[in-house]
PDB file of N, CA and C in Angstrom:
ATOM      1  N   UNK A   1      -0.163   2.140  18.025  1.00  0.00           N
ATOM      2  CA  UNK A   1      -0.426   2.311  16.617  1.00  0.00           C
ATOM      3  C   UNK A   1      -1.609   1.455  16.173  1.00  0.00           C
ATOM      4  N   UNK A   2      -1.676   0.221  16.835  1.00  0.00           N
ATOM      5  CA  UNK A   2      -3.122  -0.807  16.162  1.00  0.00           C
ATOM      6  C   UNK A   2      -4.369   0.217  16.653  1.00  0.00           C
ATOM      7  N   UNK A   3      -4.265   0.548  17.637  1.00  0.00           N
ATOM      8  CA  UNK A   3      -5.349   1.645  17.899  1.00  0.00           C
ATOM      9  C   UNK A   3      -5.938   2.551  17.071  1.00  0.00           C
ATOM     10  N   UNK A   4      -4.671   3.069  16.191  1.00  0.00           N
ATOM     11  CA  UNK A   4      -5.048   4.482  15.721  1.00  0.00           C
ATOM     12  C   UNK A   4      -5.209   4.028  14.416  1.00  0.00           C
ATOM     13  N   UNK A   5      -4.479   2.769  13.664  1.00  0.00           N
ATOM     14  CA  UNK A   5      -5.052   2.690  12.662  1.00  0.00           C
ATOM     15  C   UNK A   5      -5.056   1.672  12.226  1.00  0.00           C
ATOM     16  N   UNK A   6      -6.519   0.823  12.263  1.00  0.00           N
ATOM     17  CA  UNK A   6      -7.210  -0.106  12.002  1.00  0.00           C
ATOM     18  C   UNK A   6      -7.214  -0.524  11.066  1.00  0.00           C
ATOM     19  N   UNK A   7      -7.056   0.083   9.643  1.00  0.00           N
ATOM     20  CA  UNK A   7      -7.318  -0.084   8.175  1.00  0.00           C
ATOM     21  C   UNK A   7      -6.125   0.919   7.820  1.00  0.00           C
ATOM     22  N   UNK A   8      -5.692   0.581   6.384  1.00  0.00           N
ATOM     23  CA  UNK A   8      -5.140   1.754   5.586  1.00  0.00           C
ATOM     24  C   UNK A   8      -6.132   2.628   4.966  1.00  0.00           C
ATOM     25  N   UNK A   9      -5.924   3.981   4.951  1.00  0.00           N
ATOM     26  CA  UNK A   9      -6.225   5.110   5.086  1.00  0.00           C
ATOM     27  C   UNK A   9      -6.750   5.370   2.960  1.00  0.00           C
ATOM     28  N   UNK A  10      -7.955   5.683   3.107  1.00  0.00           N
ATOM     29  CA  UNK A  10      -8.212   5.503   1.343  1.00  0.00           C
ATOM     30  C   UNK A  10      -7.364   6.320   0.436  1.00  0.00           C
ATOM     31  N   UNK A  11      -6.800   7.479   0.982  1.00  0.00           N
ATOM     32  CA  UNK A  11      -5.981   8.279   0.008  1.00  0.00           C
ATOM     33  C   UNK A  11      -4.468   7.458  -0.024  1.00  0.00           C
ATOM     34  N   UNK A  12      -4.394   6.904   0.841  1.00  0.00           N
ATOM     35  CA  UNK A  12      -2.828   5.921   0.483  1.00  0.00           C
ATOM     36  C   UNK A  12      -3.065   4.587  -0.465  1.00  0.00           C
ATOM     37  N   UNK A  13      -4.636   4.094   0.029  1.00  0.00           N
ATOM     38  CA  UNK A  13      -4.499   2.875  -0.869  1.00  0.00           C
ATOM     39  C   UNK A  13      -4.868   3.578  -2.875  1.00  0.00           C
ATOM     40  N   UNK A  14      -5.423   4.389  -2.568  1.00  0.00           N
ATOM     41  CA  UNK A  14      -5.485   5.344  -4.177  1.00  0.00           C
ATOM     42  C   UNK A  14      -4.005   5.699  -4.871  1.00  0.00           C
ATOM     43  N   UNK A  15      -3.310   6.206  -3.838  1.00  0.00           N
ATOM     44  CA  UNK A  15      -1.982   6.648  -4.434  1.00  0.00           C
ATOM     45  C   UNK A  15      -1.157   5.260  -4.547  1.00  0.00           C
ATOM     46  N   UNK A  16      -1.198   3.744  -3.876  1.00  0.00           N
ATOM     47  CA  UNK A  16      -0.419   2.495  -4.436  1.00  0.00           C
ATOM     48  C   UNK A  16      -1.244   2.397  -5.144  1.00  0.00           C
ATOM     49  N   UNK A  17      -2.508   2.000  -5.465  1.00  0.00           N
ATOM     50  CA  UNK A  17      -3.274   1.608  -7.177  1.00  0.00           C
ATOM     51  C   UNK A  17      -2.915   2.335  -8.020  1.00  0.00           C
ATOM     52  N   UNK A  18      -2.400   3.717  -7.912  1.00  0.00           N
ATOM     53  CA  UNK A  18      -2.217   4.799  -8.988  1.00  0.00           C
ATOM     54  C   UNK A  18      -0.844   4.366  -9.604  1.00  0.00           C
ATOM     55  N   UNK A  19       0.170   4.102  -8.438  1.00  0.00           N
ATOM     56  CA  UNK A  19       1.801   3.893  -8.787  1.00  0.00           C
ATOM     57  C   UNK A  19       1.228   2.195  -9.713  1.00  0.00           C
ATOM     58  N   UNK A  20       0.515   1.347  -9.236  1.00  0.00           N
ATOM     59  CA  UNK A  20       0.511  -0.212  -9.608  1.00  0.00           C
ATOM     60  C   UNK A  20       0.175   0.439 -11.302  1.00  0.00           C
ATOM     61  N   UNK A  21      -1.191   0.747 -11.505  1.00  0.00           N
ATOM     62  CA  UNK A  21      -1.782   1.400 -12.720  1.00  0.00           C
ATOM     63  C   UNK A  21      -0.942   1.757 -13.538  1.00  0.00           C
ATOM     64  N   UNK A  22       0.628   2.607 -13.415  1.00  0.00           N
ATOM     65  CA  UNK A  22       1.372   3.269 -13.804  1.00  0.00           C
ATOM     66  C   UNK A  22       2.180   1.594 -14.347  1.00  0.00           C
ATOM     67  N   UNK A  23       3.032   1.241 -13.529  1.00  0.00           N
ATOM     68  CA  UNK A  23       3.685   0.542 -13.561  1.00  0.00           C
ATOM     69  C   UNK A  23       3.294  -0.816 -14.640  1.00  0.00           C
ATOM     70  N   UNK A  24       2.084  -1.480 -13.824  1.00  0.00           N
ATOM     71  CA  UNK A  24       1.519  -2.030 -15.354  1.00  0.00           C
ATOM     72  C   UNK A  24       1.236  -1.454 -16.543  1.00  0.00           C
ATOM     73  N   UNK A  25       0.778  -0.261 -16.822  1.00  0.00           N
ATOM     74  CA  UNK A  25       1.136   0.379 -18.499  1.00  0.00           C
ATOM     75  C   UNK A  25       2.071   0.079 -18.511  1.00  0.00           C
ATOM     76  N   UNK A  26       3.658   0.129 -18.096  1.00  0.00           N
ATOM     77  CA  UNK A  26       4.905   0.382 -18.764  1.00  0.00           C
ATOM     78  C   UNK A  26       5.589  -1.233 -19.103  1.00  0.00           C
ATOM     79  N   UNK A  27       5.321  -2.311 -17.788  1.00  0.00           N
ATOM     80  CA  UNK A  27       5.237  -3.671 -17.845  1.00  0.00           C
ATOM     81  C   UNK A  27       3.939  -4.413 -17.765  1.00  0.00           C
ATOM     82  N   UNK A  28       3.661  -4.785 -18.937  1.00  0.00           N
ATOM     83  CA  UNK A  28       2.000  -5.306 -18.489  1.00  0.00           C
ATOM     84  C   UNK A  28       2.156  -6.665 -18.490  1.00  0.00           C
ATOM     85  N   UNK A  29       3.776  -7.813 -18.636  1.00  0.00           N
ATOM     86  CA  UNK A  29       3.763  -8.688 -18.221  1.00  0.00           C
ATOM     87  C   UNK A  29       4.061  -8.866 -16.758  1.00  0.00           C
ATOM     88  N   UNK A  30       4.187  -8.156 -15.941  1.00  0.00           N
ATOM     89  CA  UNK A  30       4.526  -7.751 -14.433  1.00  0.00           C
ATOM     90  C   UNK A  30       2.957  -8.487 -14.145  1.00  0.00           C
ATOM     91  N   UNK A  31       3.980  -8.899 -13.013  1.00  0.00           N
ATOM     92  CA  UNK A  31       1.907  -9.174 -12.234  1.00  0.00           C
ATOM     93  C   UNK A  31       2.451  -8.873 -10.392  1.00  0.00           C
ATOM     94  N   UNK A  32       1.959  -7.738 -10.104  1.00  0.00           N
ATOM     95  CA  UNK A  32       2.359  -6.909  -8.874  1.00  0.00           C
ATOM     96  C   UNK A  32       0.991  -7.182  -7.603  1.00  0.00           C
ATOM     97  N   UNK A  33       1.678  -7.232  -6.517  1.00  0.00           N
ATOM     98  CA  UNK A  33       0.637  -7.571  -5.064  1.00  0.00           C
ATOM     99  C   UNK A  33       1.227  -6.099  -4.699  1.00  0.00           C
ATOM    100  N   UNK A  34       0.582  -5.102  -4.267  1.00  0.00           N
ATOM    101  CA  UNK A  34       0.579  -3.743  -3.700  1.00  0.00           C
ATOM    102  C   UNK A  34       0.495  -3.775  -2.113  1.00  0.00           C
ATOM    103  N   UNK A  35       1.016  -3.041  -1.580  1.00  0.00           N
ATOM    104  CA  UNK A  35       1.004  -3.048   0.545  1.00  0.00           C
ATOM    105  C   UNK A  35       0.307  -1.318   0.488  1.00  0.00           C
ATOM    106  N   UNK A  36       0.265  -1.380   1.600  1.00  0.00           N
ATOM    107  CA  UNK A  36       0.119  -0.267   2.028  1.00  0.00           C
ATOM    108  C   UNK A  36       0.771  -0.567   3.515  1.00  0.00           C
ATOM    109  N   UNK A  37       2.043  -0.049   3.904  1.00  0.00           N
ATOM    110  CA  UNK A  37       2.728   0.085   4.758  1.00  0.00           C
ATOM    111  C   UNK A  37       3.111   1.399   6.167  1.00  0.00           C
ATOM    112  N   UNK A  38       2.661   1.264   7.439  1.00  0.00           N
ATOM    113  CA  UNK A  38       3.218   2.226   7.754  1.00  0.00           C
ATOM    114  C   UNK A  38       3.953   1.790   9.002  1.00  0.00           C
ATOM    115  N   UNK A  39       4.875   2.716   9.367  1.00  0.00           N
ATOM    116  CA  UNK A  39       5.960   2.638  10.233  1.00  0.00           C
ATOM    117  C   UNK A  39       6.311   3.785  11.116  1.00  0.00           C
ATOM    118  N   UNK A  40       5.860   3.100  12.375  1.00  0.00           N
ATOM    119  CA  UNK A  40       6.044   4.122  13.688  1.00  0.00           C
ATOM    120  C   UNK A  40       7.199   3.873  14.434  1.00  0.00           C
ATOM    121  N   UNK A  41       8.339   5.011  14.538  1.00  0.00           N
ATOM    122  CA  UNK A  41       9.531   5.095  15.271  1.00  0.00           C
ATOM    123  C   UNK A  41      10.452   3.759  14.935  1.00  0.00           C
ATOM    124  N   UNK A  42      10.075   3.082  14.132  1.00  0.00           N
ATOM    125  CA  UNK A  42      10.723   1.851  13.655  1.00  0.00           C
ATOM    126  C   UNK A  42      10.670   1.051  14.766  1.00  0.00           C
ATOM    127  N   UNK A  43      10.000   0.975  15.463  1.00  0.00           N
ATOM    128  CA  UNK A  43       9.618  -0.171  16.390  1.00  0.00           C
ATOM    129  C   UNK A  43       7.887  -0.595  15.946  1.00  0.00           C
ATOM    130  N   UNK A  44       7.385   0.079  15.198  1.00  0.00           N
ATOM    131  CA  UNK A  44       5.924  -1.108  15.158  1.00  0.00           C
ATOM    132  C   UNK A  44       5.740  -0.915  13.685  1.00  0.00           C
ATOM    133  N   UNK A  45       4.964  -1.290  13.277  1.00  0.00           N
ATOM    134  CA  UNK A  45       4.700  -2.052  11.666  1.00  0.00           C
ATOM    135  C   UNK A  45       3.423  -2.340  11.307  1.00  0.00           C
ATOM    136  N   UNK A  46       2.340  -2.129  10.329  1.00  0.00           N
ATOM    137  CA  UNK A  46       1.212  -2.151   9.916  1.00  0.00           C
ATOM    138  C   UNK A  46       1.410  -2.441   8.468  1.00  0.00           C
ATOM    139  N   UNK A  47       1.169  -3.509   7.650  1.00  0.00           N
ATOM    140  CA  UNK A  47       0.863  -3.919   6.761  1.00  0.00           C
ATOM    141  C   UNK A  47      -0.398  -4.274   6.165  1.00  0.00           C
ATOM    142  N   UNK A  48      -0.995  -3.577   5.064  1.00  0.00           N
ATOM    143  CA  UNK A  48      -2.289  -3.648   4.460  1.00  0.00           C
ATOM    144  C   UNK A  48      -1.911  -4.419   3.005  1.00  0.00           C
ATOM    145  N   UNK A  49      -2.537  -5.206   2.916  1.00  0.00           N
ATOM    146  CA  UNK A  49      -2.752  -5.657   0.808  1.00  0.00           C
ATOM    147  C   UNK A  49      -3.622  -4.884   0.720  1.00  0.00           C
ATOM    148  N   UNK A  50      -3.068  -4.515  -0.941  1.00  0.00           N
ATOM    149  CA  UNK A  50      -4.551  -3.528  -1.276  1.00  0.00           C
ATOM    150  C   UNK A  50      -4.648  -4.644  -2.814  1.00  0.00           C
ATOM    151  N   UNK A  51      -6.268  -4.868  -2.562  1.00  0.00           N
ATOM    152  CA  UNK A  51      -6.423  -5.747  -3.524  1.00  0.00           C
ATOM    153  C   UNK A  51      -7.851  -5.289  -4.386  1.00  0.00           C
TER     154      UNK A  51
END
């Protein structure tokens, strides 16, 4: 999986800024750190901040 993906992928980090965007309108005292997460066969793990 580190092979295939090096970075998170721009249409996933668009769709967590979109949900964060959302979420702060509704709480704008919230102060949120966003991932971009993916998960292969539940044995490996890739974690991105999207900042």
């Amino acid at each position: 999986m580190n092979k295939i993906i090096g970075s998170a992928r721009e249409e996933d980090i668009a769709q967590v800024k979109g949900y964060a965007k959302d979420i702060n309108a509704r709480f704008p005292n919230y102060q949120m750190r966003t991932y971009v997460v993916y998960l292969a066969a539940g044995k490996c793990c890739k974690v991105y901040e999207v900042v």
